[in-house]
C-alpha atoms as a PDB file:
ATOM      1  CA  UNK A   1      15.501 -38.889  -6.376  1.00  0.00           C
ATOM      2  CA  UNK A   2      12.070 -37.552  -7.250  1.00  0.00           C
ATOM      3  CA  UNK A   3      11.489 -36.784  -4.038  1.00  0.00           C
ATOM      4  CA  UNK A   4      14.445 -35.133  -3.599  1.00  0.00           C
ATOM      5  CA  UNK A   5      13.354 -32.718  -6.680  1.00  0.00           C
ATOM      6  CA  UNK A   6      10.535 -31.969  -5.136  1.00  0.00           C
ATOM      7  CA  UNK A   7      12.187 -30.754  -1.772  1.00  0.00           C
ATOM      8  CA  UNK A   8      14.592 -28.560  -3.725  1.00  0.00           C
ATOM      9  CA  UNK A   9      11.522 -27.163  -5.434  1.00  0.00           C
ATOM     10  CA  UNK A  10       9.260 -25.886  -2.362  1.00  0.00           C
ATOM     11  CA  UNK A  11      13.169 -24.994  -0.681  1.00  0.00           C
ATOM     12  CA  UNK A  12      13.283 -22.567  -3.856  1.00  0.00           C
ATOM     13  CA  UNK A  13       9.805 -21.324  -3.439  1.00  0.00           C
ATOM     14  CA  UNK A  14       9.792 -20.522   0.601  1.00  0.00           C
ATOM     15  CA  UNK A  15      13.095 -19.147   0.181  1.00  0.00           C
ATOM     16  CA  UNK A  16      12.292 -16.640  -2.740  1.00  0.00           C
ATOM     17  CA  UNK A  17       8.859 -15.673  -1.110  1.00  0.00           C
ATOM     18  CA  UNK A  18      11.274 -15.298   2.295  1.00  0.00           C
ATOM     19  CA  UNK A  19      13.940 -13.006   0.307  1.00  0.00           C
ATOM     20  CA  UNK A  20      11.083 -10.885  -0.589  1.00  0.00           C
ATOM     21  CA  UNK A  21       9.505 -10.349   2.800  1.00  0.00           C
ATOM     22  CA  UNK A  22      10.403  -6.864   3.237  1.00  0.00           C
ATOM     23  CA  UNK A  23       9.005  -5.944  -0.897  1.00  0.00           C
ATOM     24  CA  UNK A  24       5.988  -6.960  -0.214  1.00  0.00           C
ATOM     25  CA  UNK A  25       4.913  -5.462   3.119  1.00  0.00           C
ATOM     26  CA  UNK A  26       2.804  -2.183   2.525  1.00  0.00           C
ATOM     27  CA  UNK A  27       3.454  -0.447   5.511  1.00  0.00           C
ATOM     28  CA  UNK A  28       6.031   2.669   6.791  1.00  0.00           C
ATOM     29  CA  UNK A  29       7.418   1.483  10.048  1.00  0.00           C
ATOM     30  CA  UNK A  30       7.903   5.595  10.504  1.00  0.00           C
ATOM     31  CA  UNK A  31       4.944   6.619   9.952  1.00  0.00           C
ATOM     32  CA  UNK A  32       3.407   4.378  12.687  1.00  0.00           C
ATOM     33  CA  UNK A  33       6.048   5.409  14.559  1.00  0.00           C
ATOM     34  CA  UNK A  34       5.022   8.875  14.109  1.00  0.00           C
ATOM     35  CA  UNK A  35       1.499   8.344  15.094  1.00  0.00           C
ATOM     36  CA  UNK A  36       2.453   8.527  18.796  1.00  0.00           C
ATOM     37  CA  UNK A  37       2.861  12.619  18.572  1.00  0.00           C
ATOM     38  CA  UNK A  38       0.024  12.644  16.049  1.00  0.00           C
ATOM     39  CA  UNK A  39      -2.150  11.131  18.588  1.00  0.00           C
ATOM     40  CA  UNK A  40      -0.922  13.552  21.647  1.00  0.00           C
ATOM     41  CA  UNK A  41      -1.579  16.366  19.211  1.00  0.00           C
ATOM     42  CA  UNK A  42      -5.124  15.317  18.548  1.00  0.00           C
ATOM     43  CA  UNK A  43      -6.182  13.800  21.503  1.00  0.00           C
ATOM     44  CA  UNK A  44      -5.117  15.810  23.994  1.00  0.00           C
ATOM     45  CA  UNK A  45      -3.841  18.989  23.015  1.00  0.00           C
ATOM     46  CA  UNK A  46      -6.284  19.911  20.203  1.00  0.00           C
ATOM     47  CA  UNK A  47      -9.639  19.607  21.753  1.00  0.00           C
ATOM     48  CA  UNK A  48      -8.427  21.216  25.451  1.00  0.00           C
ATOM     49  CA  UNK A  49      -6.782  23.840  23.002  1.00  0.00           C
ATOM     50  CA  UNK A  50      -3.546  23.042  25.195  1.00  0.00           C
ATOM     51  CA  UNK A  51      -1.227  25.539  23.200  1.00  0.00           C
ATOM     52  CA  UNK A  52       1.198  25.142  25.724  1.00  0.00           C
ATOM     53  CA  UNK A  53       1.048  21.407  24.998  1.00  0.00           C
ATOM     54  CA  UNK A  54       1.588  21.738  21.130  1.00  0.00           C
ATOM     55  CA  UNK A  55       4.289  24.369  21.903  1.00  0.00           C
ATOM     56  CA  UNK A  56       6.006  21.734  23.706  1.00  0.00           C
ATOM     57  CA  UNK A  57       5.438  18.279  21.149  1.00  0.00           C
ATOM     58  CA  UNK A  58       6.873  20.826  18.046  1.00  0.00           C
ATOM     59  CA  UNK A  59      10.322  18.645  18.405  1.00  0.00           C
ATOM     60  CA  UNK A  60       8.904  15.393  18.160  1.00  0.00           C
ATOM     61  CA  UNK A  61       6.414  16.439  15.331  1.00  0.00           C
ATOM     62  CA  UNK A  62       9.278  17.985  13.792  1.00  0.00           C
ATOM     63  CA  UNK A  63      11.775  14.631  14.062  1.00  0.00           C
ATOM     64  CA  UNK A  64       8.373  12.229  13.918  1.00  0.00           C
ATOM     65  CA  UNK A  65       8.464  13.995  10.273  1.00  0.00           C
ATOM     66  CA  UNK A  66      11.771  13.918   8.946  1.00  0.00           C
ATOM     67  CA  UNK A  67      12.018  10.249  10.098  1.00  0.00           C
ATOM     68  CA  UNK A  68       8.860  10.028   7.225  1.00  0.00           C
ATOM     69  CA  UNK A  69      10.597  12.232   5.066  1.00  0.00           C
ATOM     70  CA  UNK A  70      13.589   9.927   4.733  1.00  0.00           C
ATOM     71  CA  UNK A  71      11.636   6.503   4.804  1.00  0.00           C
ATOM     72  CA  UNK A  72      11.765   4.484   1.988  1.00  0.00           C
ATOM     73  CA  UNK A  73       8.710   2.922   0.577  1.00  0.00           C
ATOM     74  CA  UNK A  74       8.307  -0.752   0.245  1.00  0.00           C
ATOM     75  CA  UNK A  75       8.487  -2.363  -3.039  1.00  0.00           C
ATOM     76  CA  UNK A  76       5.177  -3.057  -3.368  1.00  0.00           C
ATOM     77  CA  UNK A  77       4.230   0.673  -2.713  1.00  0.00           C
ATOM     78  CA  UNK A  78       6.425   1.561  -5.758  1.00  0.00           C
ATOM     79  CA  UNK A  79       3.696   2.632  -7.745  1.00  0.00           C
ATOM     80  CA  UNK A  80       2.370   5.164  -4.836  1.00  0.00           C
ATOM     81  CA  UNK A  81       5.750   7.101  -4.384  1.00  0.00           C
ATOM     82  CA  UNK A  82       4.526  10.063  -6.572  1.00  0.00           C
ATOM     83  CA  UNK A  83       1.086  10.432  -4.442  1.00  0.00           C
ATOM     84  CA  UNK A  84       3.416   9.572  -1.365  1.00  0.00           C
ATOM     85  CA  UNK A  85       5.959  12.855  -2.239  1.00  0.00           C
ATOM     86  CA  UNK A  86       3.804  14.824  -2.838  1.00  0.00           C
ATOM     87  CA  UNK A  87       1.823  14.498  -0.077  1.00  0.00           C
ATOM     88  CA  UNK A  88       4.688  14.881   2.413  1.00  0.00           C
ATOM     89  CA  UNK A  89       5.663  18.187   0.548  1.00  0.00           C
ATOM     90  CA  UNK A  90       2.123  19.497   1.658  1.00  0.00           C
ATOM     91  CA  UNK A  91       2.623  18.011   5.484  1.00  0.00           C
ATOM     92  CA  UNK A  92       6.198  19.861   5.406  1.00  0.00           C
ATOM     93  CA  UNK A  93       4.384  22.913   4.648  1.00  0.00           C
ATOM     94  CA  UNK A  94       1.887  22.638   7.433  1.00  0.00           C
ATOM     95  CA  UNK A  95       4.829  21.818   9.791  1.00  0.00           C
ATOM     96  CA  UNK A  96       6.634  24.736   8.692  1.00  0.00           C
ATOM     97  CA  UNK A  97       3.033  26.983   9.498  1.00  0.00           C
ATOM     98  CA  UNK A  98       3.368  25.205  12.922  1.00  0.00           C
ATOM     99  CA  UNK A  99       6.490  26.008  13.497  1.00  0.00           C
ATOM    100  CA  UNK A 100       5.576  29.943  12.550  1.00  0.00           C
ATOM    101  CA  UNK A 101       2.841  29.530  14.652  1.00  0.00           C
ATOM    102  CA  UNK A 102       5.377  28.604  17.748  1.00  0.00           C
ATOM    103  CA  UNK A 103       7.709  31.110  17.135  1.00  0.00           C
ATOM    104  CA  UNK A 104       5.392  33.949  16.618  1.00  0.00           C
ATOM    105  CA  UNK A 105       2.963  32.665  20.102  1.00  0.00           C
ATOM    106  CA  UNK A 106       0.111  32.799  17.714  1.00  0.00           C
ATOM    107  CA  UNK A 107      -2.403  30.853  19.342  1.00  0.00           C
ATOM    108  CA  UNK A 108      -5.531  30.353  16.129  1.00  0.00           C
ATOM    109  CA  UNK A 109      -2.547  29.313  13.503  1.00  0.00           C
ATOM    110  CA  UNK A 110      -1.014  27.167  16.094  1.00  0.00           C
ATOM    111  CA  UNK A 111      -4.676  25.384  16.373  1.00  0.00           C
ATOM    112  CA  UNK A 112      -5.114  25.581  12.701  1.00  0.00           C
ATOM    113  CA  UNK A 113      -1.862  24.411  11.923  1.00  0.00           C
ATOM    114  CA  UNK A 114      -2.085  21.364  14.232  1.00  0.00           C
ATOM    115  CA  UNK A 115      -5.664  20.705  12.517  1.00  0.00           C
ATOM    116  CA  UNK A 116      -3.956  20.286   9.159  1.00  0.00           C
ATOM    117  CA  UNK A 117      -0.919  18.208  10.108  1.00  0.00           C
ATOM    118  CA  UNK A 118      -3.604  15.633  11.494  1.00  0.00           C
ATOM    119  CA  UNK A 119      -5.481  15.310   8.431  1.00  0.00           C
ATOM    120  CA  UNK A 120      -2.530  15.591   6.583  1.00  0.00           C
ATOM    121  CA  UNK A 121      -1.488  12.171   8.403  1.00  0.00           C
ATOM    122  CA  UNK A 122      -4.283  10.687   7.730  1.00  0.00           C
ATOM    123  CA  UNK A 123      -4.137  11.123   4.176  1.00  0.00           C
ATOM    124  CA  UNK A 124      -0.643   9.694   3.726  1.00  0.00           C
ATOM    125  CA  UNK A 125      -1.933   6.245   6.057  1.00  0.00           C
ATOM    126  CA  UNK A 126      -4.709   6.435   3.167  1.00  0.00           C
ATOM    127  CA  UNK A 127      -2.028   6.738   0.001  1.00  0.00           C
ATOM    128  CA  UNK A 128      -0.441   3.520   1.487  1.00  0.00           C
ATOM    129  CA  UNK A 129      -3.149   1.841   3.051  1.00  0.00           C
ATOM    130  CA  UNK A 130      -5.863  -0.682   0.621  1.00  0.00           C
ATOM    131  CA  UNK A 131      -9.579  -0.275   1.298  1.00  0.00           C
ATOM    132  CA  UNK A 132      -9.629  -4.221   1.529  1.00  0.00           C
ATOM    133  CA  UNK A 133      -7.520  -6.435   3.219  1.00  0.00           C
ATOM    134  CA  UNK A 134      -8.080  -8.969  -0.208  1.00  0.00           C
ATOM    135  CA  UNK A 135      -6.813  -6.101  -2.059  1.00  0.00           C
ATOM    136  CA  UNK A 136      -3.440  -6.152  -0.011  1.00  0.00           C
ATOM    137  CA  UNK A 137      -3.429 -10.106  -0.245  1.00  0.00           C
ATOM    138  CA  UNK A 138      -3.863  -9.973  -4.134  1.00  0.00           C
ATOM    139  CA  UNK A 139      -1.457  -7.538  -4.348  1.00  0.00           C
ATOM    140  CA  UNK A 140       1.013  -9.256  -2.654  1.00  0.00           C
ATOM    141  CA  UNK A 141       1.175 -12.369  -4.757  1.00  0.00           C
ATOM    142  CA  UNK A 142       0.558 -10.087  -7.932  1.00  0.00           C
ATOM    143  CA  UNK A 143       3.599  -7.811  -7.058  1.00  0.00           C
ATOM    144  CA  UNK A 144       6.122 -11.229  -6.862  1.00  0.00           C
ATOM    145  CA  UNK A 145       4.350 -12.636 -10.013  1.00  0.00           C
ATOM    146  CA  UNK A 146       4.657  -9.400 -11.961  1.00  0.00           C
ATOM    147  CA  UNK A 147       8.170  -8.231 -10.818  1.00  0.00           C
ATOM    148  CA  UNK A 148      10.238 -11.545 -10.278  1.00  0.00           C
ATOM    149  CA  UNK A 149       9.051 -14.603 -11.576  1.00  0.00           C
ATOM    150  CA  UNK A 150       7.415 -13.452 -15.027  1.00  0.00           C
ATOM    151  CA  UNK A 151      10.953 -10.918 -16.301  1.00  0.00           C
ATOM    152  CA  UNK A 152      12.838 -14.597 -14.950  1.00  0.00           C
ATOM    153  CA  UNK A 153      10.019 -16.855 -16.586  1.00  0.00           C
ATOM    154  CA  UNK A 154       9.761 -19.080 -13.239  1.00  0.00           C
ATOM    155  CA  UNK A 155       7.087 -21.057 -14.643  1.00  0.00           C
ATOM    156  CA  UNK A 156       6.994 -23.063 -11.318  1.00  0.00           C
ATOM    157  CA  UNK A 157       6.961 -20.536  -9.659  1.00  0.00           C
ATOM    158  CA  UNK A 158       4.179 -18.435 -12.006  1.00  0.00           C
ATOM    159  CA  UNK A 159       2.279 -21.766 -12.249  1.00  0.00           C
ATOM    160  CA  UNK A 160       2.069 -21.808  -8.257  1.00  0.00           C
ATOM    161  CA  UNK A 161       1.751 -18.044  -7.878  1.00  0.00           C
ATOM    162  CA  UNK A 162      -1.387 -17.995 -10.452  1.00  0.00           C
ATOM    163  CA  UNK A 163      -2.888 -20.372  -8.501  1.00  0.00           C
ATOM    164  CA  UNK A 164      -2.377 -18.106  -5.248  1.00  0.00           C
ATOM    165  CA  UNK A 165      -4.396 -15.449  -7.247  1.00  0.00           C
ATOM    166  CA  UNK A 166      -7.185 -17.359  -7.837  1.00  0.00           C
ATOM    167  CA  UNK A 167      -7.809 -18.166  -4.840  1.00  0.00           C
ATOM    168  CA  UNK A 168      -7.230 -14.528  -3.602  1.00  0.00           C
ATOM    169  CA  UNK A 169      -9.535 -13.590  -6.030  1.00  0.00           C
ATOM    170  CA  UNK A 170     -12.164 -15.219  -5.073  1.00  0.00           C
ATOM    171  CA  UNK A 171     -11.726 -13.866  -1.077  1.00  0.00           C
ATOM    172  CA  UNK A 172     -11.776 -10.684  -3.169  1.00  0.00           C
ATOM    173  CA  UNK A 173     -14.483 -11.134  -5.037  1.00  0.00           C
ATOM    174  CA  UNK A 174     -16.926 -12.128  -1.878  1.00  0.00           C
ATOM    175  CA  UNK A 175     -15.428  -8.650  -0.211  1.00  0.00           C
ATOM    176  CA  UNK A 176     -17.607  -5.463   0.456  1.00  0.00           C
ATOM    177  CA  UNK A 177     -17.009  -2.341   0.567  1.00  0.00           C
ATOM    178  CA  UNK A 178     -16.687  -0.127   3.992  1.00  0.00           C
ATOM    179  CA  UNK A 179     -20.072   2.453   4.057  1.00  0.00           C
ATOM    180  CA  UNK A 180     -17.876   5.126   3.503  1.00  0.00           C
ATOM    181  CA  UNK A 181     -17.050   4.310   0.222  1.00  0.00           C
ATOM    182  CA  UNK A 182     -20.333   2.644  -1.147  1.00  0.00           C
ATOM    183  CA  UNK A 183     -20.454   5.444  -3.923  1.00  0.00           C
ATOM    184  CA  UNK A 184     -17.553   3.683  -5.663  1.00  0.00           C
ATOM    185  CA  UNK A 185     -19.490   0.349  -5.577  1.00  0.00           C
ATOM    186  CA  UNK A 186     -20.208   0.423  -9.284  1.00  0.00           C
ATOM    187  CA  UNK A 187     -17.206   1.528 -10.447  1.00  0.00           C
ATOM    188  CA  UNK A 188     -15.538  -0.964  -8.104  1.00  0.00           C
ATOM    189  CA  UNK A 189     -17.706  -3.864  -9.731  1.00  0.00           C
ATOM    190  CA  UNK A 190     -16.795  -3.277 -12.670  1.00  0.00           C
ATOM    191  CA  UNK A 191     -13.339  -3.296 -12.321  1.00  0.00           C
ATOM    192  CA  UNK A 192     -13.195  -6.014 -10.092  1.00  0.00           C
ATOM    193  CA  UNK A 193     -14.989  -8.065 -12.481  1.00  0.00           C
ATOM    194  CA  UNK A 194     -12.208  -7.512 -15.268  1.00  0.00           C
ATOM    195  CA  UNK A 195      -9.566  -8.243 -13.170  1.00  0.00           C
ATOM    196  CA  UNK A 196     -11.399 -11.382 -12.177  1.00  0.00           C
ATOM    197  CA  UNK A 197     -11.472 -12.121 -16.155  1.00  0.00           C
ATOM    198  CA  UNK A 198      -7.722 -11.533 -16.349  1.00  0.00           C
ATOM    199  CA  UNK A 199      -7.216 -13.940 -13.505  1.00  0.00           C
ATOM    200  CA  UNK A 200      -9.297 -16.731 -15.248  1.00  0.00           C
ATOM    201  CA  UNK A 201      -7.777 -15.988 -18.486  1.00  0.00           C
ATOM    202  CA  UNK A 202      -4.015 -16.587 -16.926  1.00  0.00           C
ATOM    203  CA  UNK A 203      -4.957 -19.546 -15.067  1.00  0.00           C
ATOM    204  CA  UNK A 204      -6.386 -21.344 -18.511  1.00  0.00           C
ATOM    205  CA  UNK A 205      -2.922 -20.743 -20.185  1.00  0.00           C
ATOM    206  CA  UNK A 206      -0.555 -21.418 -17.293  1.00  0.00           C
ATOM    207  CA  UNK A 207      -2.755 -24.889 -17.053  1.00  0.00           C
ATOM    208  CA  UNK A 208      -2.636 -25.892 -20.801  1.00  0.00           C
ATOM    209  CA  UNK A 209       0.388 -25.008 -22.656  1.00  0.00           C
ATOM    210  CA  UNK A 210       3.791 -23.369 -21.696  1.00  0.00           C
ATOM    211  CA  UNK A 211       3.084 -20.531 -24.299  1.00  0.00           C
ATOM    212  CA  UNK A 212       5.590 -18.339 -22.978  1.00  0.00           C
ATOM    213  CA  UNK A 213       4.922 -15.000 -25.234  1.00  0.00           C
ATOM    214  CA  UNK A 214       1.270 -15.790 -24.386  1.00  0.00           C
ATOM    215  CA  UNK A 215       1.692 -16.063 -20.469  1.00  0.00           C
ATOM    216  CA  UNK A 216       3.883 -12.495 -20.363  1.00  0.00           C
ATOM    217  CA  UNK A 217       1.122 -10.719 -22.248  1.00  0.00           C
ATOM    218  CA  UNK A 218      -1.971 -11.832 -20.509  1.00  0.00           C
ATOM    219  CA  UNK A 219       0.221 -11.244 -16.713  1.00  0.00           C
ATOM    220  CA  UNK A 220       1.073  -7.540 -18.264  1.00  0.00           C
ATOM    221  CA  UNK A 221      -3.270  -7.546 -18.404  1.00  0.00           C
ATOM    222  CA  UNK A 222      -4.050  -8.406 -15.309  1.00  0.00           C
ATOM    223  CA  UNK A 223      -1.715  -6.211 -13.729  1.00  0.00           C
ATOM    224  CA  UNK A 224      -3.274  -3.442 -15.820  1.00  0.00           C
ATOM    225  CA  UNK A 225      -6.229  -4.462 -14.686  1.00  0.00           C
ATOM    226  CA  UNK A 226      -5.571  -4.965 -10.826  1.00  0.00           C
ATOM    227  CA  UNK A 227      -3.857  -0.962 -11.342  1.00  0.00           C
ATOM    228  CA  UNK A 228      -7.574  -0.009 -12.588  1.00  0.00           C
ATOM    229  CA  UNK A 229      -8.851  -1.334  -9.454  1.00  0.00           C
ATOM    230  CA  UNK A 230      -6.802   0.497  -7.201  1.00  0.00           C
ATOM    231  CA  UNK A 231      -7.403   3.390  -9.444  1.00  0.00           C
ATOM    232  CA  UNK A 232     -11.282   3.643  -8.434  1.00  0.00           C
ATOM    233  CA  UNK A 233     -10.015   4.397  -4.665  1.00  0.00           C
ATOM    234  CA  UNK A 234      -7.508   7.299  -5.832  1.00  0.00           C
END
């Protein structure tokens, strides 16, 4: 009978991780998608100043765009939908100066346009994409923790989750920073090293007592804490 308990428990765990799959991916399917004119743009027609070639790729940029327009962010990108909007009303912009550029055979906007769109890219892959791949993983867990099992008060499923975190935390706190962003290294320290408090300080509680006012409030901390993190990249 125990046993059996104990099978219906790790069912309800894989399954509620499972139903979540899609929450807690931070990627945009379209915007990968739309990389493929991005990188014709770039690549090819850009440097050869091929204006014949970007006349000709304005209907894919144009649809590669709208399909990111319309996408939906993940879940777990719900806290990056303001950077995310407004960042696609500046790429709009740029593909409406591309478009002017087209239509009006004007060769130095048409190369200046096509310069902005691909920066413009690669500034929304930034909005949604972590520095660290530990970063990601924490989230992850911290994004089920904070948004499911905590409002339910799935203490299995906290109790398991916190210990997921700790163990993420300490991938994260071994991780280094890429050279390009070594000037946020103190900043990043810092914050990583209250986060890693937060952690701790969840992981005593969950272990000890069942205190469930206690375990709500010190979760609402170390989110605030991992958003502080995050915040040093912005």
């Amino acid at each position: 009978f125990l046993l059996l308990i104990l099978s219906c428990v790790i069912f309800t765990m894989a399954l509620s991780q499972e139903n979540h799959s899609d929450e807690i991916n931070a990627s945009v399917p379209e915007l990968k998608q739309f990389h493929t004119v991005i990188y014709e743009l770039w690549h090819n027609a850009w440097p050869n100043k091929d204006v014949t070639l970007l006349k000709k790729i304005l209907p894919d940029l144009e649809e590669g765009f709208n399909n990111v327009k319309m996408a939906k962010l993940p879940g777990i990108l719900r806290e990056k939908k303001d950077a995310w909007e407004n960042n696609i009303t500046i790429f709009e912009k740029f593909i409406e100066e591309y478009k002017s550029a087209v239509e009006s055979n004007d060769s130095v906007a048409l190369l200046n346009a096509a310069e902005k769109i691909h920066s413009q890219y690669e500034v929304l892959v930034r909005v949604i994409k972590p520095v660290l791949k530990e970063i990601t993983s924490f989230h992850q867990s911290l994004y089920m923790l904070y948004h499911y099992y905590t409002p339910e008060y799935n203490y299995e499923m906290i109790k398991k989750t916190v210990g997921e975190l700790s163990e993420k935390m300490t991938a994260l706190n071994k991780a280094t920073l890429p050279e390009r962003m070594k000037n946020k290294n103190d900043e990043f320290d810092t914050a990583r090293k209250e986060l890693d408090q937060s952690v701790k300080k969840l992981k005593s509680i969950v272990k000890n007592k069942k205190d469930k006012e206690k375990i709500i409030n010190v979760v609402e901390t170390m989110h605030t804490k991992y958003q502080a993190l995050e915040a040093v990249f912005d």
